[in-house]
C-alpha atoms as a PDB file:
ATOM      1  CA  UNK A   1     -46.179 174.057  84.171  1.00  0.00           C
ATOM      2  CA  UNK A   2     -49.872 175.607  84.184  1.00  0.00           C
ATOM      3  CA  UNK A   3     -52.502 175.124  85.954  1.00  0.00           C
ATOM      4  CA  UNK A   4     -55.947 174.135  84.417  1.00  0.00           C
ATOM      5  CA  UNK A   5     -58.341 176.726  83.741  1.00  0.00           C
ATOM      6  CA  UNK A   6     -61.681 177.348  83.272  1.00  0.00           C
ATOM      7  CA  UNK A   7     -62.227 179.640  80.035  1.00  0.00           C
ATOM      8  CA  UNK A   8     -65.353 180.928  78.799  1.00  0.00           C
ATOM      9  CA  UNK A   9     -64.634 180.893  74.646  1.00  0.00           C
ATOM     10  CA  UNK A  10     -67.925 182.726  74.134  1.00  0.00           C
ATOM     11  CA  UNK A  11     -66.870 185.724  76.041  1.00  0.00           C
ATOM     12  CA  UNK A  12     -63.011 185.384  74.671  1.00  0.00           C
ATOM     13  CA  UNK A  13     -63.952 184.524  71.072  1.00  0.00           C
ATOM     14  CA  UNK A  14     -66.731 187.133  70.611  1.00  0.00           C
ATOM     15  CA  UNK A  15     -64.614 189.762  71.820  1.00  0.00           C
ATOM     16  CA  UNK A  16     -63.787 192.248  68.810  1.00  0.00           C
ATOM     17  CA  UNK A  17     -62.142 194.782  70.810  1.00  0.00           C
ATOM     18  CA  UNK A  18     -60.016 192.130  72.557  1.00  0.00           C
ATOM     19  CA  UNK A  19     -59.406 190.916  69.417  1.00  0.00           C
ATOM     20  CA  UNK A  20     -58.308 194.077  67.329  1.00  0.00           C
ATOM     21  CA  UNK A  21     -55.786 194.933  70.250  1.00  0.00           C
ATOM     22  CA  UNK A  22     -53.611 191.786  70.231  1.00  0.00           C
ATOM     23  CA  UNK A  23     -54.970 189.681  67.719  1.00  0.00           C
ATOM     24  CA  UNK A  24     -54.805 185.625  67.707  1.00  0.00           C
ATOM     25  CA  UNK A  25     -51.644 185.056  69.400  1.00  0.00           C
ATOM     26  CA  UNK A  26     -52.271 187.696  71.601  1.00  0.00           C
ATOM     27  CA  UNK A  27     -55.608 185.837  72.483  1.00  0.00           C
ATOM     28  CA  UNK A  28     -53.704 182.446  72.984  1.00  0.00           C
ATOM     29  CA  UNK A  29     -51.244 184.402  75.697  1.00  0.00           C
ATOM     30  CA  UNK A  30     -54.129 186.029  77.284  1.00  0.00           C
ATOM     31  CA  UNK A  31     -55.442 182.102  78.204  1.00  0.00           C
ATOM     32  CA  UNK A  32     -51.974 181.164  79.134  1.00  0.00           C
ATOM     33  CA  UNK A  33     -51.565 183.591  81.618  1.00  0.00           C
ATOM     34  CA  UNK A  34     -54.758 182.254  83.327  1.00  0.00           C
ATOM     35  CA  UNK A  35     -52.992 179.071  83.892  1.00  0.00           C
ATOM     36  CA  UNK A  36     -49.818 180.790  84.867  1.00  0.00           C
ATOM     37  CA  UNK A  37     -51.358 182.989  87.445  1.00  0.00           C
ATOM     38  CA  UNK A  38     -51.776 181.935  90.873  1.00  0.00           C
ATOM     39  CA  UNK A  39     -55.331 180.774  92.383  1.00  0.00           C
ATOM     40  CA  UNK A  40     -56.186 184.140  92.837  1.00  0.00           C
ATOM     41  CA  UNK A  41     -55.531 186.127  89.480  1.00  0.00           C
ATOM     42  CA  UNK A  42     -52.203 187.109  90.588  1.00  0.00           C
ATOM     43  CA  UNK A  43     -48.514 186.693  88.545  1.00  0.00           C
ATOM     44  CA  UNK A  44     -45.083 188.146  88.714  1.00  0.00           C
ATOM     45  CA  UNK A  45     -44.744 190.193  85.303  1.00  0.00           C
ATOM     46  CA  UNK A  46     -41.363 188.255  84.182  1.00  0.00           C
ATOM     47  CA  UNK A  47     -41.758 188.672  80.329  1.00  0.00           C
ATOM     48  CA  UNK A  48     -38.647 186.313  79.769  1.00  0.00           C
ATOM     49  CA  UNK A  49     -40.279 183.907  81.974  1.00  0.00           C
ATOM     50  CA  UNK A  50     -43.756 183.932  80.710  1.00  0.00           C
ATOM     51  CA  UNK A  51     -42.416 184.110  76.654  1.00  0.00           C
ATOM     52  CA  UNK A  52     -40.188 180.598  77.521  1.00  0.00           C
ATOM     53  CA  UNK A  53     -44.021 179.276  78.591  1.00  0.00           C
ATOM     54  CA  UNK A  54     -45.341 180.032  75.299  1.00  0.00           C
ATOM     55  CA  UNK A  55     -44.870 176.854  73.742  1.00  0.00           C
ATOM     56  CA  UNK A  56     -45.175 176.610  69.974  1.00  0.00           C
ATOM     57  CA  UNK A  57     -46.386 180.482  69.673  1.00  0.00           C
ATOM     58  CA  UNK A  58     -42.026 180.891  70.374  1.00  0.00           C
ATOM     59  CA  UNK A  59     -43.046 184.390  72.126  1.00  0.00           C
ATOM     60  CA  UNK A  60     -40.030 186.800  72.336  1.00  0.00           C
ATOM     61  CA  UNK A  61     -40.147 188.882  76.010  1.00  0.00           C
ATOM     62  CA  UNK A  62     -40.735 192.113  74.007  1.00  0.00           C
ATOM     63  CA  UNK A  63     -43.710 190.465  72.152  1.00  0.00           C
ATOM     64  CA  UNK A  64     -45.278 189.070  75.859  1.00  0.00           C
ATOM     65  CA  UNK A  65     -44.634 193.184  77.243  1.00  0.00           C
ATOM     66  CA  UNK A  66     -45.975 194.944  74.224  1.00  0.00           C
ATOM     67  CA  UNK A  67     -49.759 192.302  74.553  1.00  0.00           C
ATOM     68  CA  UNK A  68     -49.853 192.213  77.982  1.00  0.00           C
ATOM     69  CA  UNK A  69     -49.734 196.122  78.051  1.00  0.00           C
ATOM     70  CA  UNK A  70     -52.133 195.851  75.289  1.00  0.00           C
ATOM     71  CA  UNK A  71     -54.323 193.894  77.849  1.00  0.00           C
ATOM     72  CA  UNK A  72     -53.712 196.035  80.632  1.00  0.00           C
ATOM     73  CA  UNK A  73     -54.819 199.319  78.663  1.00  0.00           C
ATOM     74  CA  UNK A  74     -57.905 197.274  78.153  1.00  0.00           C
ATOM     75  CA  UNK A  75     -58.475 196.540  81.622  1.00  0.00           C
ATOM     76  CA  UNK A  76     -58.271 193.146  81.328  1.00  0.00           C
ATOM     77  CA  UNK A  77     -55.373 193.233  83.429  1.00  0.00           C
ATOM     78  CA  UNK A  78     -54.750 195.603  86.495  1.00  0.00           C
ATOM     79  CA  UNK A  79     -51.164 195.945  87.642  1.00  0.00           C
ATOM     80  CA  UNK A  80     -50.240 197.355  91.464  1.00  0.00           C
ATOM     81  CA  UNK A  81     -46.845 197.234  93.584  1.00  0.00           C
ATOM     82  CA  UNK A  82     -46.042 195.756  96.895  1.00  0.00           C
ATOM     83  CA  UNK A  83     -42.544 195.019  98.479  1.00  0.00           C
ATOM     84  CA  UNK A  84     -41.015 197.644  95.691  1.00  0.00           C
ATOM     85  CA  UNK A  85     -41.979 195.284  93.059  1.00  0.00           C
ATOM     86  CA  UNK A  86     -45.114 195.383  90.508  1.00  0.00           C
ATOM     87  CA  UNK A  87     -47.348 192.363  89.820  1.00  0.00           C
ATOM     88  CA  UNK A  88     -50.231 191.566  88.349  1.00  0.00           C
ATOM     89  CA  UNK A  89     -54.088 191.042  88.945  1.00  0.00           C
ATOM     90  CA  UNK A  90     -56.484 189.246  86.015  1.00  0.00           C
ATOM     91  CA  UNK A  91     -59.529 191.098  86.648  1.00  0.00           C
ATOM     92  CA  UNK A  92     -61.985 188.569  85.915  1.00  0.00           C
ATOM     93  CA  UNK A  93     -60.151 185.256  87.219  1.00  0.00           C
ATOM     94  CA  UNK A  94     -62.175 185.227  89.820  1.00  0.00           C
ATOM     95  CA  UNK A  95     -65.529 185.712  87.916  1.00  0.00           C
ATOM     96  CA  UNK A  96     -64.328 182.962  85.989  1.00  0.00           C
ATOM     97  CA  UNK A  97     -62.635 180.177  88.274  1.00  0.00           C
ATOM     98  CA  UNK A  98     -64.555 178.337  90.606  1.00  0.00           C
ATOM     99  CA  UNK A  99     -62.096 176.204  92.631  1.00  0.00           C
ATOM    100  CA  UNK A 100     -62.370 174.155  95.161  1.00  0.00           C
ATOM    101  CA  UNK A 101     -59.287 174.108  97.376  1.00  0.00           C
ATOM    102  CA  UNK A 102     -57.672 177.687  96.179  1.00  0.00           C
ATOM    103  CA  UNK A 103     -53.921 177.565  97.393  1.00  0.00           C
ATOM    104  CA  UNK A 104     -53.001 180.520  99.583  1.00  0.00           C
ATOM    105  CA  UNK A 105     -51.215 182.979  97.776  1.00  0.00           C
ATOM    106  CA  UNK A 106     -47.456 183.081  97.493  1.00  0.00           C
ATOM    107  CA  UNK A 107     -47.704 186.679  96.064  1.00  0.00           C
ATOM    108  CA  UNK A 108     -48.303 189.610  98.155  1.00  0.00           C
ATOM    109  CA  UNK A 109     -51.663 190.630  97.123  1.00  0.00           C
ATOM    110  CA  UNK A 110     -53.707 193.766  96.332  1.00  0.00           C
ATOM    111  CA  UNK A 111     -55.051 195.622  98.935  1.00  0.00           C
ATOM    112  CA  UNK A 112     -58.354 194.811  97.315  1.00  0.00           C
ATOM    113  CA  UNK A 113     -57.704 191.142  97.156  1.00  0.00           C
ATOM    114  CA  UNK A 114     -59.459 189.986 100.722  1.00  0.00           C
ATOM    115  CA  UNK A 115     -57.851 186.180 101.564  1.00  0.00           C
ATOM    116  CA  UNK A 116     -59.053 183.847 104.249  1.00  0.00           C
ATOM    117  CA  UNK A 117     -56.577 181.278 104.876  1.00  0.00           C
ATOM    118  CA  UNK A 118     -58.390 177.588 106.385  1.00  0.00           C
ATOM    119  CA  UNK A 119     -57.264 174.992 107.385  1.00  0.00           C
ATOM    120  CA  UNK A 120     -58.976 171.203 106.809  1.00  0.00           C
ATOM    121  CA  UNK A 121     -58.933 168.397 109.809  1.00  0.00           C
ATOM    122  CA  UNK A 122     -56.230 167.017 107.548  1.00  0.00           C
ATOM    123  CA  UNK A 123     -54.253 170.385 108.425  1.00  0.00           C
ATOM    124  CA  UNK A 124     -54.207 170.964 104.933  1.00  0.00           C
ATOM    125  CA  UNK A 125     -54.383 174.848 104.335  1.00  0.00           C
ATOM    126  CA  UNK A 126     -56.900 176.251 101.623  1.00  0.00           C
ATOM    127  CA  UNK A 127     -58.188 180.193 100.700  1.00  0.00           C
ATOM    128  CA  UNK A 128     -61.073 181.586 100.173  1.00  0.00           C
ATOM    129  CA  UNK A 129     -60.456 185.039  97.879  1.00  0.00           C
ATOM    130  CA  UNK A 130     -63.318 188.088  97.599  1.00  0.00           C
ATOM    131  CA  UNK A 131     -62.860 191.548  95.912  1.00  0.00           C
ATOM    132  CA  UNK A 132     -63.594 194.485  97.477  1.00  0.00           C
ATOM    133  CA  UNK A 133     -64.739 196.651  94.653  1.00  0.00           C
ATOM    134  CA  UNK A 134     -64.518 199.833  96.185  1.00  0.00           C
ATOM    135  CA  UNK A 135     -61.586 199.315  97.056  1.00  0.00           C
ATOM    136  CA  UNK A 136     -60.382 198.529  93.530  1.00  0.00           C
ATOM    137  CA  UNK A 137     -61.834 201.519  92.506  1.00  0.00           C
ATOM    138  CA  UNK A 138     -60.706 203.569  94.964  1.00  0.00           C
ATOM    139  CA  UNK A 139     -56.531 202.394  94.463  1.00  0.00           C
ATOM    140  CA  UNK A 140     -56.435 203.526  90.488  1.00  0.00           C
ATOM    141  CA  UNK A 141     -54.569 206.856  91.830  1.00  0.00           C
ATOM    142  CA  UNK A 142     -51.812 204.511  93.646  1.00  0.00           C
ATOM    143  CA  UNK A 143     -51.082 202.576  90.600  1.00  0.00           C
ATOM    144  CA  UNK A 144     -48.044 202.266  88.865  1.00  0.00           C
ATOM    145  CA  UNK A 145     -47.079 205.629  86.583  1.00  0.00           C
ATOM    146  CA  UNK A 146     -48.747 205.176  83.751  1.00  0.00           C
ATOM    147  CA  UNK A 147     -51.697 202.840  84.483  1.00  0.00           C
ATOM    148  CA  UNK A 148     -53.915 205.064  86.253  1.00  0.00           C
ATOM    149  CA  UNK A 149     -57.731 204.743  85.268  1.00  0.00           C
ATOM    150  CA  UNK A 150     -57.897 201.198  83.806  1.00  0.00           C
ATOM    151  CA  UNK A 151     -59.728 199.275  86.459  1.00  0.00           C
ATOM    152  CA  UNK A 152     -63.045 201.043  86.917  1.00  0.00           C
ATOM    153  CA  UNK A 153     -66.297 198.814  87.962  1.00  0.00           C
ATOM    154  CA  UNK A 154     -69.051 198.875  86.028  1.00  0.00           C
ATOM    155  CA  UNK A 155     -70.836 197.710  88.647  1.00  0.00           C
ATOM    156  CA  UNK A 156     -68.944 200.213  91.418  1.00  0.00           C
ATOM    157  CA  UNK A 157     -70.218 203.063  88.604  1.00  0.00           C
ATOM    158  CA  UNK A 158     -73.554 201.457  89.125  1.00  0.00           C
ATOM    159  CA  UNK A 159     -73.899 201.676  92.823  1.00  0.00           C
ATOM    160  CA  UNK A 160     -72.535 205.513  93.209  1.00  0.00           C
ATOM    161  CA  UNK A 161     -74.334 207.281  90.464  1.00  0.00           C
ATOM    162  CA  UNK A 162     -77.555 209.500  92.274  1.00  0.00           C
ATOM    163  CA  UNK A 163     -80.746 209.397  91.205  1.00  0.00           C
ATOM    164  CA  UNK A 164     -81.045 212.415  88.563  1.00  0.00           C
ATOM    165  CA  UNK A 165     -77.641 210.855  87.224  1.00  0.00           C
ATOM    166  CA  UNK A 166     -79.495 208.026  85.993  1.00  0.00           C
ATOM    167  CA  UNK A 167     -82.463 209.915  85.242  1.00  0.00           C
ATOM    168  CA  UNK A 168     -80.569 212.189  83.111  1.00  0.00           C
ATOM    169  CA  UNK A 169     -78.699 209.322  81.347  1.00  0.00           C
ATOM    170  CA  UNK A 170     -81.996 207.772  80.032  1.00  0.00           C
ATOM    171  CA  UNK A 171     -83.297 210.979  78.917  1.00  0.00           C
ATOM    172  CA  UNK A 172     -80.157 211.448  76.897  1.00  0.00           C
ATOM    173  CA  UNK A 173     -79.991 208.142  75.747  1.00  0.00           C
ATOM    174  CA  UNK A 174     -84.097 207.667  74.478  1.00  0.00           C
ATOM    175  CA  UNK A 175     -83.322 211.250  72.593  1.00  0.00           C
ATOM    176  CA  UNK A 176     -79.617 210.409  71.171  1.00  0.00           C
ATOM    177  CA  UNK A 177     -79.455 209.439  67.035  1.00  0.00           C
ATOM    178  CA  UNK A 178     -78.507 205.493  67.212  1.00  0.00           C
ATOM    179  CA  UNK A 179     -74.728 205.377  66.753  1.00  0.00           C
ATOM    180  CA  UNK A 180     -73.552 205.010  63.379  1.00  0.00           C
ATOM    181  CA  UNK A 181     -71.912 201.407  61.917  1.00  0.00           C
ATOM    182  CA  UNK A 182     -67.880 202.276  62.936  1.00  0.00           C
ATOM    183  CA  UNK A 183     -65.662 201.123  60.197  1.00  0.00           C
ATOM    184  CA  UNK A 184     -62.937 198.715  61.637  1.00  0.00           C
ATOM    185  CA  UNK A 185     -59.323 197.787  60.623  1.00  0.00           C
ATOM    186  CA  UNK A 186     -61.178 193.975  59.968  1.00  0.00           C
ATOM    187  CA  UNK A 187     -63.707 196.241  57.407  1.00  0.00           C
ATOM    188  CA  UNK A 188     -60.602 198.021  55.921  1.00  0.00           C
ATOM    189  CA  UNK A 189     -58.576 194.491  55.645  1.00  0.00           C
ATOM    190  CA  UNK A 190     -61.579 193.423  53.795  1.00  0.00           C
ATOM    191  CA  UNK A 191     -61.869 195.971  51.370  1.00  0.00           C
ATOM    192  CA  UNK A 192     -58.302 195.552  50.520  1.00  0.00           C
ATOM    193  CA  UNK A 193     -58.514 192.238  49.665  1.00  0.00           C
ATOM    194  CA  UNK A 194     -61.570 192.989  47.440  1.00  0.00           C
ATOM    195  CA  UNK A 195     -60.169 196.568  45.819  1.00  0.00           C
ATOM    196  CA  UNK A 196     -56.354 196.488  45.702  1.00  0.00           C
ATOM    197  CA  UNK A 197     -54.578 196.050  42.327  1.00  0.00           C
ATOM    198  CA  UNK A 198     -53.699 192.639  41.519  1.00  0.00           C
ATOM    199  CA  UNK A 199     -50.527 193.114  41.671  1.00  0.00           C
ATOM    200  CA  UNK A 200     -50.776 193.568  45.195  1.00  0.00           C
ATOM    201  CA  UNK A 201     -50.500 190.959  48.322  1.00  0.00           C
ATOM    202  CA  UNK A 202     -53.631 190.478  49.466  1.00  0.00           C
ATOM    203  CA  UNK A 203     -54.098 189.548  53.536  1.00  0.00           C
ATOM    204  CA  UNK A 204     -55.160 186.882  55.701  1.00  0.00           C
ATOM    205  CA  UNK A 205     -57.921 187.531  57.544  1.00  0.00           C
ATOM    206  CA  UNK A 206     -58.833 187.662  60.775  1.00  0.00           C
ATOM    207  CA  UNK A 207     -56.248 190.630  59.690  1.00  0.00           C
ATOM    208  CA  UNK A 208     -53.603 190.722  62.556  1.00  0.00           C
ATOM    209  CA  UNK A 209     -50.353 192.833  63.148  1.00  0.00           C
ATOM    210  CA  UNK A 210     -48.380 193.735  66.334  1.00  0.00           C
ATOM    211  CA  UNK A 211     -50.334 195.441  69.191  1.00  0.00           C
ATOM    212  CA  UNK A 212     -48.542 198.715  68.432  1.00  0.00           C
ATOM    213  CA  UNK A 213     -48.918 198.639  64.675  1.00  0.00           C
ATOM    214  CA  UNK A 214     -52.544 197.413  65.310  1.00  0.00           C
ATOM    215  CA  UNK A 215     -52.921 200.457  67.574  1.00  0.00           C
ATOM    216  CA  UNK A 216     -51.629 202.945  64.977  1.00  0.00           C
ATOM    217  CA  UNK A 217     -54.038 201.205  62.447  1.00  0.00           C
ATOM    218  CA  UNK A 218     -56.677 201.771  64.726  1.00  0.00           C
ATOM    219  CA  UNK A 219     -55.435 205.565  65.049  1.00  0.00           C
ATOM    220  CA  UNK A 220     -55.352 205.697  61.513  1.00  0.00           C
ATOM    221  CA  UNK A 221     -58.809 204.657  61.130  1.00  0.00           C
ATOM    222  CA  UNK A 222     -60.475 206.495  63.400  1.00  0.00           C
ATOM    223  CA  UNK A 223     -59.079 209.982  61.586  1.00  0.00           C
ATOM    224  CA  UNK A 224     -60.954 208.704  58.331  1.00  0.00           C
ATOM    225  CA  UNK A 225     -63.699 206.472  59.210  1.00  0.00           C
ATOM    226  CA  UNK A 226     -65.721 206.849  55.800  1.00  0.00           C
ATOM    227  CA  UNK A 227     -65.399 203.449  54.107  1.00  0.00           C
ATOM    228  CA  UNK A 228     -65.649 205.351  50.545  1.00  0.00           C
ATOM    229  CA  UNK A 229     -62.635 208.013  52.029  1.00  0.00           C
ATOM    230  CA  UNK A 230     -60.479 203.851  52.238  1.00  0.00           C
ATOM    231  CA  UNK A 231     -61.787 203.294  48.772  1.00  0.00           C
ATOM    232  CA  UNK A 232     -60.582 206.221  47.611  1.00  0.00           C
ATOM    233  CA  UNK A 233     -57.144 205.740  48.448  1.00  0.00           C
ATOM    234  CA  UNK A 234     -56.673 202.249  47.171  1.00  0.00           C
ATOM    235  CA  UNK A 235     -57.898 203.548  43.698  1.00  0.00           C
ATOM    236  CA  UNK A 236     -55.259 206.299  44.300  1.00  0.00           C
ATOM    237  CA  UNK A 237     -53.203 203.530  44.884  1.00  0.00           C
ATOM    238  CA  UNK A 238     -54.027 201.673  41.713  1.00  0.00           C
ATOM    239  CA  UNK A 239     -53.225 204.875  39.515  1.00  0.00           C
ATOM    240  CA  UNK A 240     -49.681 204.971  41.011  1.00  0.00           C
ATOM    241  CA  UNK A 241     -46.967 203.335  38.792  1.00  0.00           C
ATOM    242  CA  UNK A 242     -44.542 203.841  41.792  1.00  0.00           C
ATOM    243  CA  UNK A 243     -46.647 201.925  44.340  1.00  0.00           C
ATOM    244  CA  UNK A 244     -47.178 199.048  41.845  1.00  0.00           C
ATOM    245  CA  UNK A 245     -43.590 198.378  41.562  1.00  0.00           C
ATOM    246  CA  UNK A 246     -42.342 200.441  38.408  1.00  0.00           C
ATOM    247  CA  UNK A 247     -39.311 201.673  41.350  1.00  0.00           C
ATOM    248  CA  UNK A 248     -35.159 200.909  41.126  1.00  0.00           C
ATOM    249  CA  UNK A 249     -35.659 198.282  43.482  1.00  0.00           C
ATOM    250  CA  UNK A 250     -39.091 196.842  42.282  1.00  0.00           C
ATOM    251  CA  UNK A 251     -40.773 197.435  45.581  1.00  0.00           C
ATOM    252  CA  UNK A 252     -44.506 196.938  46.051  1.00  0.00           C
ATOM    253  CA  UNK A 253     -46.788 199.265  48.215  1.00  0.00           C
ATOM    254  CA  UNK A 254     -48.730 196.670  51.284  1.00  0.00           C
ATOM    255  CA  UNK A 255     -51.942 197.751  53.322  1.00  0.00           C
ATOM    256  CA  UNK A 256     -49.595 198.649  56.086  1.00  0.00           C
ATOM    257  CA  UNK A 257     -47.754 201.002  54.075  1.00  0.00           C
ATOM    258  CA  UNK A 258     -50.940 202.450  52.208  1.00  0.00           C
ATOM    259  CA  UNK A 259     -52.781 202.991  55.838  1.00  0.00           C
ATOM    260  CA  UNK A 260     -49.495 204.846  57.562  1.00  0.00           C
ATOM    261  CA  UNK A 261     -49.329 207.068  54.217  1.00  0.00           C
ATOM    262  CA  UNK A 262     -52.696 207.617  53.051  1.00  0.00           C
ATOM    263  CA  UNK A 263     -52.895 210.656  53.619  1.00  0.00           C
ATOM    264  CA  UNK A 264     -50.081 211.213  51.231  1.00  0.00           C
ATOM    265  CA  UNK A 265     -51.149 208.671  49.235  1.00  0.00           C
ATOM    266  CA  UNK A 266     -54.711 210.301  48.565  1.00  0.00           C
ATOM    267  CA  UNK A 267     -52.635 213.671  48.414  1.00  0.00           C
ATOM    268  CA  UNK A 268     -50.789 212.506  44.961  1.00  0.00           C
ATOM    269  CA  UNK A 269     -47.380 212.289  46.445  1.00  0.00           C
ATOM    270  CA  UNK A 270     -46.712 209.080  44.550  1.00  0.00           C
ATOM    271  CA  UNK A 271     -48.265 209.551  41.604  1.00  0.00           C
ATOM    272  CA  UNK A 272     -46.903 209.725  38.215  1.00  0.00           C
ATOM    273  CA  UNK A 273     -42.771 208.407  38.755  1.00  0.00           C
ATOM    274  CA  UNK A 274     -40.072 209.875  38.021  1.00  0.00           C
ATOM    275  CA  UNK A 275     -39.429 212.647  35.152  1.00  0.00           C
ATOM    276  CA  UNK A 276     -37.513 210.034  33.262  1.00  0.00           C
ATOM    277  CA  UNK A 277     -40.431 207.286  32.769  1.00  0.00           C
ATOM    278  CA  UNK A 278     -38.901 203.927  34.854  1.00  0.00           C
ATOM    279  CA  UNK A 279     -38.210 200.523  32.738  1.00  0.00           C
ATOM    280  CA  UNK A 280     -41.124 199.024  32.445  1.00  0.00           C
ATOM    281  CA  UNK A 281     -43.254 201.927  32.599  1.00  0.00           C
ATOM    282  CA  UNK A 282     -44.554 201.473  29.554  1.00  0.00           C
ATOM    283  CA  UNK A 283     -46.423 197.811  29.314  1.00  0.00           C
ATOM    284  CA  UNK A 284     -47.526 198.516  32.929  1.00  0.00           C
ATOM    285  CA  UNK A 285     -49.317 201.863  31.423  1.00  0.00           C
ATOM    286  CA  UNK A 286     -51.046 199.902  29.116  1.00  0.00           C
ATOM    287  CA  UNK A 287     -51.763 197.056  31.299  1.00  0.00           C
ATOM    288  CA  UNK A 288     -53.491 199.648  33.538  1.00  0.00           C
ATOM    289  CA  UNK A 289     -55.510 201.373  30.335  1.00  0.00           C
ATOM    290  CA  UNK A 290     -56.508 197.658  29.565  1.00  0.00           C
ATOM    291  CA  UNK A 291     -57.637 196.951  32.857  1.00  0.00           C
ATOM    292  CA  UNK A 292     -59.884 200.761  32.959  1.00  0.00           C
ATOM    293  CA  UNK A 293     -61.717 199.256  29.700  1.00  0.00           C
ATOM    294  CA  UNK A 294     -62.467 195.842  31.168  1.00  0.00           C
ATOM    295  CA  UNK A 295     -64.048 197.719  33.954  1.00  0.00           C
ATOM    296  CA  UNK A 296     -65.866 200.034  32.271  1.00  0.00           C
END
């Protein structure tokens, strides 16, 4: 079983970046593996483990890899190896938990994991855990292959950045153009809902799909970040007998498929149908004529 945790919701539940990378389940595994980590932030990366600890969420191992890389590309979580084998560090546990009889680890730790183990009259045996920062900072390059550069310090930044650094930082930042108003997947799941053709499945929202589908969204997004550009293509969409279901199999175009393919999509490569007009074709053409007027 767990351990009890202390989580701060504010932080976790105001967290739209978080949030966008593994959506709600993703968020409820993130909390779990607080309570499955040791007193220190530390846990064996057993996916098949961890996904049998899931509970009601029914996890499948490949689910718990694909979020907790999610989390790890974040920085949220920092893998490392010792003995030949890699673990795992939540970066903030500490931040977070503030317990008062830590167990000593049963984990080998991080180099930058300092432990002091006590010992009570009682000859019970507690820790006392500190980060060494610099240290963190300094281990990125030893790191397993492919997780290089995801544990930087703000704070370390902070403390090694000279003088004309900073002074040339606020310079650029009291001259730079406030950033424009980024257009999310959330905004685009929005507009979907709002624009699409009736005939379309509209989503739920908080909008949520696998890490890696929600990272090619993301992708997809940030090629064509122009809200109109999105409103373009669902009107595209709306035009298109094919992607409305006139097909042989009566197939209907989703937001997933209109986001991989827009470019396509905006393109005309679904337009029209085929050169024999599909059953059907007909009262949907008129439907679609009827629905032009009532808009008009």
């Amino acid at each position: 079983m767990g351990r009890k945790r202390v989580i701060d919701t504010d932080e976790l539940l105001f967290d739209e970046e978080l949030f966008e990378a593994v959506g709600k389940d993703g968020l409820w595994l993130y909390v779990r593996l607080w309570s499955l980590a040791e007193d220190w932030g530390g846990y064996e990366p057993r996916y098949g483990s961890i996904a049998l600890k899931t509970g009601i969420l029914r996890m499948s191992p490949e689910t718990v890899k694909e979020i907790i890389e999610e989390l790890i590309i974040l920085g949220k979580i920092v893998p490392y190896e010792a003995h030949g084998k890699t673990f795992h560090w939540i970066k903030n546990f500490l931040k977070h938990q503030r317990l008062n009889n830590p167990t000593p680890p049963s984990l080998p730790l991080p180099s930058w994991v300092i432990c002091e183990v006590k010992e009570y009259k009682s000859k019970k045996k507690y820790a006392s855990f500190q980060i060494d920062w610099e240290k963190l900072a300094s281990c990125t390059s030893s790191l397993p292959v492919g997780y290089q550069n995801t544990t930087s310090s703000p704070r370390n930044r902070n403390e090694t950045e000279t003088e004309t650094e900073t002074e040339t930082r606020r310079k650029d930042m009291s001259t730079a153009e406030p950033p424009t108003p980024s257009f999310s997947v959330q905004d685009l799941a929005i507009l979907w809902n709002e624009a699409a053709p009736p005939e379309l499945a509209r989503v739920n929202l908080p909008f949520k799909r696998p890490p890696k589908a929600m990272a090619k969204m993301r992708d997809a997004v940030k090629r064509n970040p122009d809200r109109d550009w999105w409103l373009r293509v669902v009107a595209k969409t709306r035009e298109s007998p094919f992607l409305l279901g006139v097909n042989d199999r009566g197939w209907k175009t989703s937001i997933d498929f209109m986001i991989e393919n827009a470019e396509v999509i905006l393109d005309g490569k679904y337009d029209g149908g085929k050169p024999s007009q599909p059953k059907g074709w007909g009262a949907l053409k008129e439907s679609m004529q009827r629905r032009k007027s009532d808009a008009q």
